[in-house]
N, C-alpha and C. Protein backbone atom coordinates (compact mmCIF):
# COMPACT_ATOMS: atom_id res chain seq x y z
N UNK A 1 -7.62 14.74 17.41
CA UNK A 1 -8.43 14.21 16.34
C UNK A 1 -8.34 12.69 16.37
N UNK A 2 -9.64 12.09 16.00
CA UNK A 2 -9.75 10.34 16.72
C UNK A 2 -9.71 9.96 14.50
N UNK A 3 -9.14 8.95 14.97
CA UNK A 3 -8.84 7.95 13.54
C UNK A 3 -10.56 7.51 13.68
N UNK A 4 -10.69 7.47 12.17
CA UNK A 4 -11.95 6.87 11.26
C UNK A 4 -11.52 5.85 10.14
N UNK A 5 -11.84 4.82 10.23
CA UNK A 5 -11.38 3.94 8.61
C UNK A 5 -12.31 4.42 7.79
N UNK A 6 -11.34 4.07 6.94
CA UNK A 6 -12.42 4.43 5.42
C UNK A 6 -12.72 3.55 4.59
N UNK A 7 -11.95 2.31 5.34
CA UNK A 7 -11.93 0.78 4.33
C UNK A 7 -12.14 0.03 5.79
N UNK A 8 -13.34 -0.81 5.38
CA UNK A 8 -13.47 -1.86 6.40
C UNK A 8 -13.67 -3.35 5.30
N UNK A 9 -13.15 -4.08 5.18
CA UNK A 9 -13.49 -5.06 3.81
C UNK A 9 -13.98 -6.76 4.71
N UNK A 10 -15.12 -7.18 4.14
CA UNK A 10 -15.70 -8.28 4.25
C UNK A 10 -15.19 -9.13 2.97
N UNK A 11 -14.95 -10.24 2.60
CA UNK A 11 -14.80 -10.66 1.21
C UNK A 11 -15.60 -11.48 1.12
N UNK A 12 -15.97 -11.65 -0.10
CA UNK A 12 -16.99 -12.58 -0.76
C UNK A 12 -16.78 -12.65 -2.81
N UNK A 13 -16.69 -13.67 -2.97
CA UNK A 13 -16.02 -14.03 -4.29
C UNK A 13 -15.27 -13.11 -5.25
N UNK A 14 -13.93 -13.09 -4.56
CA UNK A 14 -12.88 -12.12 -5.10
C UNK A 14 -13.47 -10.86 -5.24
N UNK A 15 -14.45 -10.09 -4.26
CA UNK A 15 -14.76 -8.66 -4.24
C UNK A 15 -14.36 -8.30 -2.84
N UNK A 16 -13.82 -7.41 -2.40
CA UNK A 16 -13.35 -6.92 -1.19
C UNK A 16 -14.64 -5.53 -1.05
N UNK A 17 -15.77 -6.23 0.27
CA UNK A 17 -16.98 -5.07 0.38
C UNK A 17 -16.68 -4.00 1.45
N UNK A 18 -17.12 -3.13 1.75
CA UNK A 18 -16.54 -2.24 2.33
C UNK A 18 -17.43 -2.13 3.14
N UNK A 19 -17.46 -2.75 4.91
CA UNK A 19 -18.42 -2.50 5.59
C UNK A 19 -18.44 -0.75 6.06
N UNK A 20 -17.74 0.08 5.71
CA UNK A 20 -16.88 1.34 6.94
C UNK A 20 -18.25 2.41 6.35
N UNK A 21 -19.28 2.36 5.42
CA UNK A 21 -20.13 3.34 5.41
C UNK A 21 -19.28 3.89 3.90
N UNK A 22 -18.58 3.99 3.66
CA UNK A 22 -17.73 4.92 2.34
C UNK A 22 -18.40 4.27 1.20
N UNK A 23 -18.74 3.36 1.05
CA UNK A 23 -18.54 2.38 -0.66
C UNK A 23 -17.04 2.49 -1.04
N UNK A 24 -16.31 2.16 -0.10
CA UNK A 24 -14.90 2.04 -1.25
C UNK A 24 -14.91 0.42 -1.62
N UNK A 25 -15.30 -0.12 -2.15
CA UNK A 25 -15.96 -1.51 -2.57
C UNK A 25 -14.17 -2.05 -3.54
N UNK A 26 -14.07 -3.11 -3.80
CA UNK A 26 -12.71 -3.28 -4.53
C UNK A 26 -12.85 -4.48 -4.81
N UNK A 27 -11.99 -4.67 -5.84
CA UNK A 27 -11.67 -6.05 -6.66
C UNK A 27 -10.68 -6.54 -5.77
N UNK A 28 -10.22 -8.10 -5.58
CA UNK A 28 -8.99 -8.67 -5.41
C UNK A 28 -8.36 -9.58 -5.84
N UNK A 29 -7.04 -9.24 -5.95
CA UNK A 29 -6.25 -10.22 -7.05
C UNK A 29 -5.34 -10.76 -6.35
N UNK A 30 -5.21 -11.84 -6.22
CA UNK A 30 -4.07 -12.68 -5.60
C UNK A 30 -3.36 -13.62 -6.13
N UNK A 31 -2.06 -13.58 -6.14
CA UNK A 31 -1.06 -14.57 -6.88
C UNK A 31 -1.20 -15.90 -6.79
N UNK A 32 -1.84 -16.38 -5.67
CA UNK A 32 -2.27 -17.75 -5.27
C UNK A 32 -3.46 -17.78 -4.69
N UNK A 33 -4.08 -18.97 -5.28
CA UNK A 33 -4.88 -19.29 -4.29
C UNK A 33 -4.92 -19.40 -2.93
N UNK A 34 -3.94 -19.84 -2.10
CA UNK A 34 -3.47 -20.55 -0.96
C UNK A 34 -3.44 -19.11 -0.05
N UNK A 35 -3.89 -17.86 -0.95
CA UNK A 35 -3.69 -16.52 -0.16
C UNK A 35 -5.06 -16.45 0.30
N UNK A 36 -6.19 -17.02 0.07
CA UNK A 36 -7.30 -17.08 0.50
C UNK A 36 -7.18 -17.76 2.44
N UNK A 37 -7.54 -17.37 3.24
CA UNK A 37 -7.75 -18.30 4.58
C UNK A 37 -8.95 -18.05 5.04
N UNK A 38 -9.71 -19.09 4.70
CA UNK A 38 -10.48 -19.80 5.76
C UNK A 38 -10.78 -20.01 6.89
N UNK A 39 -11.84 -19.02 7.57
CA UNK A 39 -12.01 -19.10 9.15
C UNK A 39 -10.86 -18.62 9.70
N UNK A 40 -10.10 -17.69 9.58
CA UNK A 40 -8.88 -17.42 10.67
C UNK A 40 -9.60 -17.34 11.82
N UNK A 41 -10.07 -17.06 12.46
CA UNK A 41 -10.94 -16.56 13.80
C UNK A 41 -11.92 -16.74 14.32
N UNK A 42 -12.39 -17.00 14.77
CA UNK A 42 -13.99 -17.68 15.44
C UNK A 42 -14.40 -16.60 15.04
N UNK A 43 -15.94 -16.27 14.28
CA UNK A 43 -16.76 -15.47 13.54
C UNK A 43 -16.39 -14.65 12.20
N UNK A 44 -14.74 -15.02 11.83
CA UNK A 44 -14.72 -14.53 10.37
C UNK A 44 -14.90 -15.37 9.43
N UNK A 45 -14.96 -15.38 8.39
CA UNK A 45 -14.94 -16.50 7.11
C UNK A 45 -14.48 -16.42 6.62
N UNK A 46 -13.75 -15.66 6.11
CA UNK A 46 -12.85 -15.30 5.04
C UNK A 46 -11.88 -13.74 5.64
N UNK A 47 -10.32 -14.21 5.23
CA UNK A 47 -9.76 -13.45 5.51
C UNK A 47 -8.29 -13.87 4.15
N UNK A 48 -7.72 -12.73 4.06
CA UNK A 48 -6.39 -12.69 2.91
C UNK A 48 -5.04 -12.80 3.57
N UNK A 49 -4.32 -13.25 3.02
CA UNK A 49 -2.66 -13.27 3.83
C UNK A 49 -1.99 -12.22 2.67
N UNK A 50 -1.54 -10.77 2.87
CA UNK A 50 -0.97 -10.32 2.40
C UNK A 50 0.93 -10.16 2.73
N UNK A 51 1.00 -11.77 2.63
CA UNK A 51 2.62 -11.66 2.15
C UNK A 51 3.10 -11.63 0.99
N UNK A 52 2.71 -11.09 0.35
CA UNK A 52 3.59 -11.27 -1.23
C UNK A 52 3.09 -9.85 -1.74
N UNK A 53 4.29 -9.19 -2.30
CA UNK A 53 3.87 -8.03 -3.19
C UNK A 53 2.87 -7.70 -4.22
N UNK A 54 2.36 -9.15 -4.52
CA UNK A 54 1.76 -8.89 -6.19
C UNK A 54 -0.03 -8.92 -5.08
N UNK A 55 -0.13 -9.12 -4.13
CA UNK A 55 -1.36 -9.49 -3.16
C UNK A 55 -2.02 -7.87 -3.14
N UNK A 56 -3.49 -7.64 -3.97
CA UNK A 56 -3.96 -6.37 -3.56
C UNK A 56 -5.16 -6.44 -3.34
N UNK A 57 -5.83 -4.79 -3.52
CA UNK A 57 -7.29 -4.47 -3.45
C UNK A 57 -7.29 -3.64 -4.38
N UNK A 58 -7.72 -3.34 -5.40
CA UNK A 58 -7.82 -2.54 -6.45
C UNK A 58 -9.59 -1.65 -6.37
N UNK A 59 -9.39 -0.41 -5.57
CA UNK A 59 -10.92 0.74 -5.34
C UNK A 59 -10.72 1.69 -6.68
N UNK A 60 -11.86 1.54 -7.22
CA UNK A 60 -12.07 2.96 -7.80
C UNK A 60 -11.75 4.22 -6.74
N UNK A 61 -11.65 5.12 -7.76
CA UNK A 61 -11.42 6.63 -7.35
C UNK A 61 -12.99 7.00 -6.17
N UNK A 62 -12.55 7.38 -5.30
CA UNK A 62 -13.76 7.69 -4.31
C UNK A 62 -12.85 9.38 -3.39
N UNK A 63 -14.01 10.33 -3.47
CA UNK A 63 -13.60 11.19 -2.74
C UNK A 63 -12.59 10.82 -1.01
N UNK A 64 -13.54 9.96 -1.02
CA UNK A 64 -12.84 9.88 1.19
C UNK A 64 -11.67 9.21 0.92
N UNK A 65 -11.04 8.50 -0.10
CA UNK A 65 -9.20 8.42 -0.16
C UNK A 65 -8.16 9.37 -1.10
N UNK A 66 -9.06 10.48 -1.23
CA UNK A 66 -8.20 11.78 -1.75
C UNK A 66 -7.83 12.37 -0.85
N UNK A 67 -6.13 12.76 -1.09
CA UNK A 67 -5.64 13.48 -0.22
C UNK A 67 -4.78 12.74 0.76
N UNK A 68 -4.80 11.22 0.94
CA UNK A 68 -3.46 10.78 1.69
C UNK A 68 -2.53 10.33 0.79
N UNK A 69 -1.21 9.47 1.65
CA UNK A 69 -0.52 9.19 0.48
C UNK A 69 -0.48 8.26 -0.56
N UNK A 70 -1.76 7.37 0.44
CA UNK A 70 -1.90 6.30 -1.11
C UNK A 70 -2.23 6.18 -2.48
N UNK A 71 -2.91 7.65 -2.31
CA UNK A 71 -3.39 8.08 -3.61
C UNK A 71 -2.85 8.40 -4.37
N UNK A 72 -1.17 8.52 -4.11
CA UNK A 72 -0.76 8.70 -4.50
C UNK A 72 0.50 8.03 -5.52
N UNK A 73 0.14 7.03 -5.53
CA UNK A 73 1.21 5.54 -5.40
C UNK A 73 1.00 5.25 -6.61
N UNK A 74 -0.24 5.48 -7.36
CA UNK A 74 -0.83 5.26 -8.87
C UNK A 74 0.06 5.32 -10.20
């Protein structure tokens, strides 16, 4: 069995979009600004540094992340 994402995220003003086909669409909250980066990569624009614990993505409830364990973490 071949891996599928179910979260592919583009960002654009503190919304994390979900290119992967699902709509798992999400808010993001970050402790700092300075967690925002700028151009990491030739053709991205925006990318997040998740070093710090309080650093997330907050999805509504969507069928295609029922059933692993993150769902469970709530």
């Amino acid at each position: 069995m071949g891996w599928k994402p179910v979260v592919v995220f583009t960002y654009e003003n503190h919304a994390a979009l979900d290119e992967s086909g699902h709509h798992n669409n999400g808010i993001v909250q970050l402790p700092a600004a300075d967690c925002w980066v700028d151009a990491p990569f030739p053709g991205t624009g925006t990318a997040i540094r998740y070093d710090n614990p309080r650093s997330q993505i907050t999805i509504p409830p969507n069928p295609t992340l029922a059933g692993w364990p993150a769902s469970a973490l709530r």
